[in-house]
C-alpha atoms as a PDB file:
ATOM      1  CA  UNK A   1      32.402  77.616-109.449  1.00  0.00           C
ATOM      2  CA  UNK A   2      29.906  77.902-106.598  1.00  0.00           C
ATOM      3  CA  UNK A   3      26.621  76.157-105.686  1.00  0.00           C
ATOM      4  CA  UNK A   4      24.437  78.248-107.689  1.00  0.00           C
ATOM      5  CA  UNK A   5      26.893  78.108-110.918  1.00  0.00           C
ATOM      6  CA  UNK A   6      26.347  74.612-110.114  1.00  0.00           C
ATOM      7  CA  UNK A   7      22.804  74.330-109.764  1.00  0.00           C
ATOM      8  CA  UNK A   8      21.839  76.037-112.973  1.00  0.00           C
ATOM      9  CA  UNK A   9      24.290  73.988-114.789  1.00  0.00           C
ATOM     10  CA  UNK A  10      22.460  71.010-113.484  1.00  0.00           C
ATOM     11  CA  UNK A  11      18.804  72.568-114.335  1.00  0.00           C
ATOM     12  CA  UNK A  12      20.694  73.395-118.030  1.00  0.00           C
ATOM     13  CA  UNK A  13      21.580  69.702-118.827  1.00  0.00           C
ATOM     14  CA  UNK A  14      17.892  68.603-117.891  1.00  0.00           C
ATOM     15  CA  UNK A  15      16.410  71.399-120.112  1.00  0.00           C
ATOM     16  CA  UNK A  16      18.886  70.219-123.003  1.00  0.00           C
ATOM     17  CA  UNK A  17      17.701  66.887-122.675  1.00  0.00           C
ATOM     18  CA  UNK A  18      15.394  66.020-125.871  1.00  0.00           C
ATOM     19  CA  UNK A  19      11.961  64.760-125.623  1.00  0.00           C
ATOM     20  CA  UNK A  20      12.003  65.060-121.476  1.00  0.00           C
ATOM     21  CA  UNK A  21       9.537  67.504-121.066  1.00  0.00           C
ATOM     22  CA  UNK A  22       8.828  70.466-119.047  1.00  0.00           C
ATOM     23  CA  UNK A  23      11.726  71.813-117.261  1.00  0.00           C
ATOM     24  CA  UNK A  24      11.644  74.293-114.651  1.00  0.00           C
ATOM     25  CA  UNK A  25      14.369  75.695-112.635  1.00  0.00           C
ATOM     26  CA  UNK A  26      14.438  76.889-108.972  1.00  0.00           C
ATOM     27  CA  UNK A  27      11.241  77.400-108.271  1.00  0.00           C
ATOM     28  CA  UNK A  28       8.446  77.263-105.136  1.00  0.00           C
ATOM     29  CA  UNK A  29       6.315  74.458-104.633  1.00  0.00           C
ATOM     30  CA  UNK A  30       3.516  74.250-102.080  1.00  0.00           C
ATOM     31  CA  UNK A  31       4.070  71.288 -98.894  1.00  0.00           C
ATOM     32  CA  UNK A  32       1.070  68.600 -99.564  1.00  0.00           C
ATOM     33  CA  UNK A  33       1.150  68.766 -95.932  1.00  0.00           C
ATOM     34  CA  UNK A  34       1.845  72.822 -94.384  1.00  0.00           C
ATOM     35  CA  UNK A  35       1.059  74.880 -97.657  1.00  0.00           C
ATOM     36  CA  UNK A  36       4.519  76.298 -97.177  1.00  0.00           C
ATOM     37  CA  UNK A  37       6.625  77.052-100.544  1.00  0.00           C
ATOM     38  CA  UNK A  38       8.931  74.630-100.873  1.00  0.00           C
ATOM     39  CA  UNK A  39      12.115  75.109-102.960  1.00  0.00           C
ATOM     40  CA  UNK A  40      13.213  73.007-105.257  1.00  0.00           C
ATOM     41  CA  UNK A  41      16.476  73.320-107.858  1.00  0.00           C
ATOM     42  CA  UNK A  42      14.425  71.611-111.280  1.00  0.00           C
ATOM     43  CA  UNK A  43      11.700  69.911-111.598  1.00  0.00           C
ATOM     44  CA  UNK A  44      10.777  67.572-115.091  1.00  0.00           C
ATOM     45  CA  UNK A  45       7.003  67.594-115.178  1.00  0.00           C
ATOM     46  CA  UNK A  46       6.207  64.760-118.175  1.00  0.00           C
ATOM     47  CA  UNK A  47       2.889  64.059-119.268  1.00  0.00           C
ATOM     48  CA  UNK A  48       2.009  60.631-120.580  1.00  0.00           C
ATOM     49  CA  UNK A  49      -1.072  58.346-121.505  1.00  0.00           C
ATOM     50  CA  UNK A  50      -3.030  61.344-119.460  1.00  0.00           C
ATOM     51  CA  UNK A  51      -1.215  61.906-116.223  1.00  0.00           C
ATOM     52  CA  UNK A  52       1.215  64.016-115.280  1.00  0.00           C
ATOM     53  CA  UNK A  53       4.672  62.763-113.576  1.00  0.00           C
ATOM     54  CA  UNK A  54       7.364  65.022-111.648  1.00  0.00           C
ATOM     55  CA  UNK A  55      10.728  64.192-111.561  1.00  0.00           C
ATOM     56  CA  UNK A  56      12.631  66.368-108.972  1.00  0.00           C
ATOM     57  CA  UNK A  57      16.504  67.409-109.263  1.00  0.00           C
ATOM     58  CA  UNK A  58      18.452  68.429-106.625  1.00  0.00           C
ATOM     59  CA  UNK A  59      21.978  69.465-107.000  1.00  0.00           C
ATOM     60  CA  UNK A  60      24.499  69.006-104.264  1.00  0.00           C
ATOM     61  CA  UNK A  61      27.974  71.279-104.670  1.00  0.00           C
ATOM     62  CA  UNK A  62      29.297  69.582-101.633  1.00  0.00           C
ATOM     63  CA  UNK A  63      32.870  69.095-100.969  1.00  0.00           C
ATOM     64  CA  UNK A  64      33.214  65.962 -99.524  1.00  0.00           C
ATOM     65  CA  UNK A  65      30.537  62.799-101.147  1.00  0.00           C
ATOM     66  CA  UNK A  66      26.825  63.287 -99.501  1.00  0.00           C
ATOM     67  CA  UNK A  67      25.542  61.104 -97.058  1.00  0.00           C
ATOM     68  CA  UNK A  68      22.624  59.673 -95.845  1.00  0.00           C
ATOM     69  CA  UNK A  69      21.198  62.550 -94.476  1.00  0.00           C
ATOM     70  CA  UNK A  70      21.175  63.901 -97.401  1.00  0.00           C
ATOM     71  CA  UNK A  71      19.344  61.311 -99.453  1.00  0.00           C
ATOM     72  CA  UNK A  72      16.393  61.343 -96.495  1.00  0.00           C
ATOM     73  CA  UNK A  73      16.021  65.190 -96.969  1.00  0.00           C
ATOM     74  CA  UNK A  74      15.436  64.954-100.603  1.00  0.00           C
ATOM     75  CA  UNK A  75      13.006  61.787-100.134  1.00  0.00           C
ATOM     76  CA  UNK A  76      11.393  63.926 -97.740  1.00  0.00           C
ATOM     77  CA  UNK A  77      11.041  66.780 -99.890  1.00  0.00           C
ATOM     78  CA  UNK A  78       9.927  64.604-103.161  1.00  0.00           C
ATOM     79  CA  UNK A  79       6.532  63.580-101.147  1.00  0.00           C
ATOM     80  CA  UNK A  80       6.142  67.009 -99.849  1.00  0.00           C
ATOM     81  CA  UNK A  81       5.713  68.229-103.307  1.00  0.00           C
ATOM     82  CA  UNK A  82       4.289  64.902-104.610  1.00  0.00           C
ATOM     83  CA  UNK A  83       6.756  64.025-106.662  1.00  0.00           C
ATOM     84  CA  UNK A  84       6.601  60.836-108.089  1.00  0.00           C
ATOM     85  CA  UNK A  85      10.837  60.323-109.222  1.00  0.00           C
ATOM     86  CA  UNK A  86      13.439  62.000-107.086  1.00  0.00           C
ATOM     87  CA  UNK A  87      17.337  62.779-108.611  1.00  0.00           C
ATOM     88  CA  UNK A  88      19.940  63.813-106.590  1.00  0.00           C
ATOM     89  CA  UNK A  89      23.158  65.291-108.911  1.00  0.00           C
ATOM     90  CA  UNK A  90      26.102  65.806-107.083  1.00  0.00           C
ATOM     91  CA  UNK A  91      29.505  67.049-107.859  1.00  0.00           C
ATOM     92  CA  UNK A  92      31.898  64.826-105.449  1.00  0.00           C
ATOM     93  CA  UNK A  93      30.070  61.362-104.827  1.00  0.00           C
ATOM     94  CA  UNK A  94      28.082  59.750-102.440  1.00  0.00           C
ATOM     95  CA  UNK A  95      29.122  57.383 -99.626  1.00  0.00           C
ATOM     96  CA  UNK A  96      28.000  53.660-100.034  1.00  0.00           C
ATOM     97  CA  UNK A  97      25.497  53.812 -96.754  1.00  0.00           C
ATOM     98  CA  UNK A  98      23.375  56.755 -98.916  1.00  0.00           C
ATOM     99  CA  UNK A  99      23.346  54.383-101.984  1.00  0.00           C
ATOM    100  CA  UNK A 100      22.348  51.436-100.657  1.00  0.00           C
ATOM    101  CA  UNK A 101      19.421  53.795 -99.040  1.00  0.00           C
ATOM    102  CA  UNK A 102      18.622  55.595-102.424  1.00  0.00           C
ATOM    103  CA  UNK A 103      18.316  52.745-103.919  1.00  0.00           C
ATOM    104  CA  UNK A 104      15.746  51.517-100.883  1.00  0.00           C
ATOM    105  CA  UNK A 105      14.130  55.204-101.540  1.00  0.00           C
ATOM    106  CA  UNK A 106      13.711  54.520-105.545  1.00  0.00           C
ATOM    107  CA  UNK A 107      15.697  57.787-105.529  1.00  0.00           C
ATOM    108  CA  UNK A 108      18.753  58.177-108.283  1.00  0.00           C
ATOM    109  CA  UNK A 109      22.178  59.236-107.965  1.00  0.00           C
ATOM    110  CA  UNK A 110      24.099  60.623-110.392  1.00  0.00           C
ATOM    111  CA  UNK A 111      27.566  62.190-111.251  1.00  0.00           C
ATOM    112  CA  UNK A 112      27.893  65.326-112.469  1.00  0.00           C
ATOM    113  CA  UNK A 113      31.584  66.909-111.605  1.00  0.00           C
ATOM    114  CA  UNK A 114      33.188  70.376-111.391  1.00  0.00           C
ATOM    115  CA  UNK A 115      35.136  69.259-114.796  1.00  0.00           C
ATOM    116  CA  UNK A 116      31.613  68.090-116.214  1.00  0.00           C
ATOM    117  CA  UNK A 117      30.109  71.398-115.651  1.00  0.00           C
ATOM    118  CA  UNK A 118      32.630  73.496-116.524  1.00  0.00           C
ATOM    119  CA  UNK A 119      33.013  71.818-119.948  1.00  0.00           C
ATOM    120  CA  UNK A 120      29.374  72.136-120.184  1.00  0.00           C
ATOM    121  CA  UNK A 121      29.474  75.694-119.997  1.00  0.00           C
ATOM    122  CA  UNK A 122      32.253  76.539-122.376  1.00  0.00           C
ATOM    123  CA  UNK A 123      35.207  74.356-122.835  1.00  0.00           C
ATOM    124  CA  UNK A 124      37.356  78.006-124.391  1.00  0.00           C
ATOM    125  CA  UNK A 125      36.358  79.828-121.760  1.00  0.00           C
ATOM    126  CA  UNK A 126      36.186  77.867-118.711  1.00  0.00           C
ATOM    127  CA  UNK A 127      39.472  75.987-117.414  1.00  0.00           C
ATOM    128  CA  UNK A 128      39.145  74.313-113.947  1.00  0.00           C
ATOM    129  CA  UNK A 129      41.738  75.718-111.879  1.00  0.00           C
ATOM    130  CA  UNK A 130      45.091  73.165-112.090  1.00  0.00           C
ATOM    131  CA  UNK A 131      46.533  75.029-108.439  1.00  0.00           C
ATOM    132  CA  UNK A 132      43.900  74.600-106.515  1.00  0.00           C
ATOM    133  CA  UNK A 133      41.230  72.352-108.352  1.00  0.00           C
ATOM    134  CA  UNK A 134      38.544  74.631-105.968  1.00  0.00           C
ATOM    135  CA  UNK A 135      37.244  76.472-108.476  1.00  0.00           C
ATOM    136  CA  UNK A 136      37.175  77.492-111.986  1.00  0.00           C
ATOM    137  CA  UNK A 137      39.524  80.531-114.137  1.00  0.00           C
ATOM    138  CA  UNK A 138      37.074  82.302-116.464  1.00  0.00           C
ATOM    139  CA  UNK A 139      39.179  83.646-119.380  1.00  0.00           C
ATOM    140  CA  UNK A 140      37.700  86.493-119.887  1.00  0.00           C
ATOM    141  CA  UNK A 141      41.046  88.563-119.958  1.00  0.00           C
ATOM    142  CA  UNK A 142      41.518  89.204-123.739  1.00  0.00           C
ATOM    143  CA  UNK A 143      43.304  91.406-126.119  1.00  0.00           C
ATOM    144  CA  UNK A 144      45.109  92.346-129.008  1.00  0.00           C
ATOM    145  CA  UNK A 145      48.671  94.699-130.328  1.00  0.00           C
ATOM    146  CA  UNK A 146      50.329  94.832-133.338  1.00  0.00           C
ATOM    147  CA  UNK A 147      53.838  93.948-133.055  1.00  0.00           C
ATOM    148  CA  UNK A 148      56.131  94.804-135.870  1.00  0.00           C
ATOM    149  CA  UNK A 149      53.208  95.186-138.136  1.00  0.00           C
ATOM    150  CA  UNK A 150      52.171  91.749-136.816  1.00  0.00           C
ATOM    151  CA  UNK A 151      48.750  90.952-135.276  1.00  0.00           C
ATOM    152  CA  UNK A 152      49.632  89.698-131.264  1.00  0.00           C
ATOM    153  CA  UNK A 153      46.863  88.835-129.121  1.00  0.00           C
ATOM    154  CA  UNK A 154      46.166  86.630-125.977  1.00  0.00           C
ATOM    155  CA  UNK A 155      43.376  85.433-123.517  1.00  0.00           C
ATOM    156  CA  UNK A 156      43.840  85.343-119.841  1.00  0.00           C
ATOM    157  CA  UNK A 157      41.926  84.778-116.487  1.00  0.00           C
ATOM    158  CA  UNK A 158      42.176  83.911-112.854  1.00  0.00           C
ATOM    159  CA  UNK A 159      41.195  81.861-110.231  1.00  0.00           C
ATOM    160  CA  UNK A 160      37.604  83.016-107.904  1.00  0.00           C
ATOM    161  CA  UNK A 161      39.403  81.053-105.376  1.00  0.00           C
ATOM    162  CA  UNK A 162      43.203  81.002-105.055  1.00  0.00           C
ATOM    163  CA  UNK A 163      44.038  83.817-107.389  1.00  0.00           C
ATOM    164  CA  UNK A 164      46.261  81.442-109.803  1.00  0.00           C
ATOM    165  CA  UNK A 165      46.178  82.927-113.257  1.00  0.00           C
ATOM    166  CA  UNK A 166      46.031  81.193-116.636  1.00  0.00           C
ATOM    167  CA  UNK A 167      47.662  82.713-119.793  1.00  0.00           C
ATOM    168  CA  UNK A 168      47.454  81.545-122.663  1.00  0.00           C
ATOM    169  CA  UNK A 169      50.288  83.574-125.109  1.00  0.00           C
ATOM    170  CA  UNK A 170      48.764  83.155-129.256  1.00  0.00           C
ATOM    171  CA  UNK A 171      52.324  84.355-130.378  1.00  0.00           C
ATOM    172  CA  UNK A 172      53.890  81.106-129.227  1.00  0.00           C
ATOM    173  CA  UNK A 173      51.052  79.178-128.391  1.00  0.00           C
ATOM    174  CA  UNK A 174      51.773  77.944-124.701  1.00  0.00           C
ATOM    175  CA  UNK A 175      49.513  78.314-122.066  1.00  0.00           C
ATOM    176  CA  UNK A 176      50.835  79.260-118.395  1.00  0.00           C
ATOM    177  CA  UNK A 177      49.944  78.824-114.874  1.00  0.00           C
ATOM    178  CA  UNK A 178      50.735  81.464-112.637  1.00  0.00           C
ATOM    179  CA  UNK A 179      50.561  81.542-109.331  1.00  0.00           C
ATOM    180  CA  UNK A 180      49.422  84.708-107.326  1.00  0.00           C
ATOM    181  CA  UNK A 181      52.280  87.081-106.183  1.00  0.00           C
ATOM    182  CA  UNK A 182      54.419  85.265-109.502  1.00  0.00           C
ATOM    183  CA  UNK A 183      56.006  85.912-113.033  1.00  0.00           C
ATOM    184  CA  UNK A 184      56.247  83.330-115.457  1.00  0.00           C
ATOM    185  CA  UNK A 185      57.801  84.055-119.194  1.00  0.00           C
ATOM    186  CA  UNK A 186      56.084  82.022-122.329  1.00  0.00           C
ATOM    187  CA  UNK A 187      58.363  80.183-125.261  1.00  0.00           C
ATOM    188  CA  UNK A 188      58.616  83.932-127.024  1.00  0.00           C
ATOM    189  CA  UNK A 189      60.316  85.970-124.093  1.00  0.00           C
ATOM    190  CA  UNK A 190      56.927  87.750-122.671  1.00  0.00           C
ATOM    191  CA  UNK A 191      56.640  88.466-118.709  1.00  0.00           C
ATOM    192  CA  UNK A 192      53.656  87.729-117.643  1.00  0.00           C
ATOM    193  CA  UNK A 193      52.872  89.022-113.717  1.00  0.00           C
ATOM    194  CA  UNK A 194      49.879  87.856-111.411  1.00  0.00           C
ATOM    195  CA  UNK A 195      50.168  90.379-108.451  1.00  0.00           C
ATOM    196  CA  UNK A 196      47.022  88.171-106.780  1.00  0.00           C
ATOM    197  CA  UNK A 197      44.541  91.107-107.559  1.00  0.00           C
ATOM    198  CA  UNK A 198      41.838  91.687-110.249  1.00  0.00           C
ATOM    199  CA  UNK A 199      43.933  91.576-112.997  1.00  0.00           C
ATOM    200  CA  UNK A 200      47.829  90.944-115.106  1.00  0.00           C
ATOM    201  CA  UNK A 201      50.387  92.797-116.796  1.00  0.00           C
ATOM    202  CA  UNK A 202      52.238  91.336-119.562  1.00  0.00           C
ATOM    203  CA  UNK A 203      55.686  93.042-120.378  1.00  0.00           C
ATOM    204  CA  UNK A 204      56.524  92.712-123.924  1.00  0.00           C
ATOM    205  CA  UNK A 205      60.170  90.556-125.262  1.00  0.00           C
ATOM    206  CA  UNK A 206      61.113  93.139-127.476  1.00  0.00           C
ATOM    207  CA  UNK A 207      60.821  96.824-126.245  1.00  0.00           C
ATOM    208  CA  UNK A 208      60.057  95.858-122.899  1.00  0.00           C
ATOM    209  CA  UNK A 209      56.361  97.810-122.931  1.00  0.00           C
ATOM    210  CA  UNK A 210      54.440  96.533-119.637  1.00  0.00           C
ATOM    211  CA  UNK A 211      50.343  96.010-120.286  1.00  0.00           C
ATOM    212  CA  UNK A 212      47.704  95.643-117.487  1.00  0.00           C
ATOM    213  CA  UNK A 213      45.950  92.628-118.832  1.00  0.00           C
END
């Protein structure tokens, strides 16, 4: 998953949210100060008793837990667009100096993690990556034989990041991990091969027919 997967994930949960009002995602808003467009990842406009209030989102996809810094640039950017409630969402944590001053700000933090969004997106077809826990494996590797007049069929995908590859065998049922430049065999005798490029092959148990996957 990169930052952008991750920011429209974020801007997706707000818009889901019933009864929250307007959502808009990555958009320009003029500085109250320069004129300049400033960006901004969502922003909840909710009217109420006859005025309007903005709540700006900003996701984070940062590696390691965000910091003061950070908090102070999105304060700073919440009264340059005159917004009255400022959200930071962020997928690894915060460090305790940038709480104590988001909660001095009257800005929130919240939690929203790689294994959050992914299941968010599609639990069957996104699987965080178990090698390298950097990114996700989108199974969109699919398809189908018949097999002594039998239906066989499997879904497959690898890792944006380290390559890994996830199979997932319907004849038997097990799911493998396997790692780029590998072979692993599932419960029912099938090869499957991750070479590290776009792409498997899965030889067959029985007549020993090899399949780019």
């Amino acid at each position: 998953m990169d930052w952008q997967e991750y920011q429209d994930i974020v801007g997706r949960i707000y818009e889901e949210a019933e009864g929250i009002g307007a959502v808009k995602k990555n958009i320009t808003v003029p500085d109250r100060v320069t004129g300049q467009p400033r960006q901004i990842d969502t922003l909840v406009e909710i009217e109420t008793k006859g005025h309007m209030v903005r709540m700006l989102v900003d996701a984070k996809f940062h590696k390691d837990p965000i910091d003061v810094k950070v908090v102070e640039e999105v304060t700073s950017l919440a009264t340059a667009v005159r917004a009255n409630k400022a959200i930071i969402v962020c997928a690894n944590g915060w460090t305790a100096p940038a709480e104590k001053f988001a909660k001095f700000s009257g800005l929130d933090l919240r939690l929203v993690t790689i294994e959050d969004a992914i299941e968010f997106m599609d639990p069957d077809k996104w699987e965080l990556c178990p090698a390298c826990e950097r990114d996700c494996i989108i199974m969109d590797h699919d398809g189908c034989l018949i097999i002594d007049e039998l239906l066989f069929w499997w879904i497959a995908g690898q890792c944006r990041d380290c390559r890994a590859a996830l199979a997932w065998c319907q004849e038997c049922g097990q799911q493998i991990l396997i790692p780029s430049g590998k072979s692993e065999t599932c419960y029912c005798g099938h090869l499957w091969s991750n070479d590290g490029s776009e792409g498997m092959t899965l030889r067959l148990a029985k007549d020993d027919e090899t399949i780019d996957i």
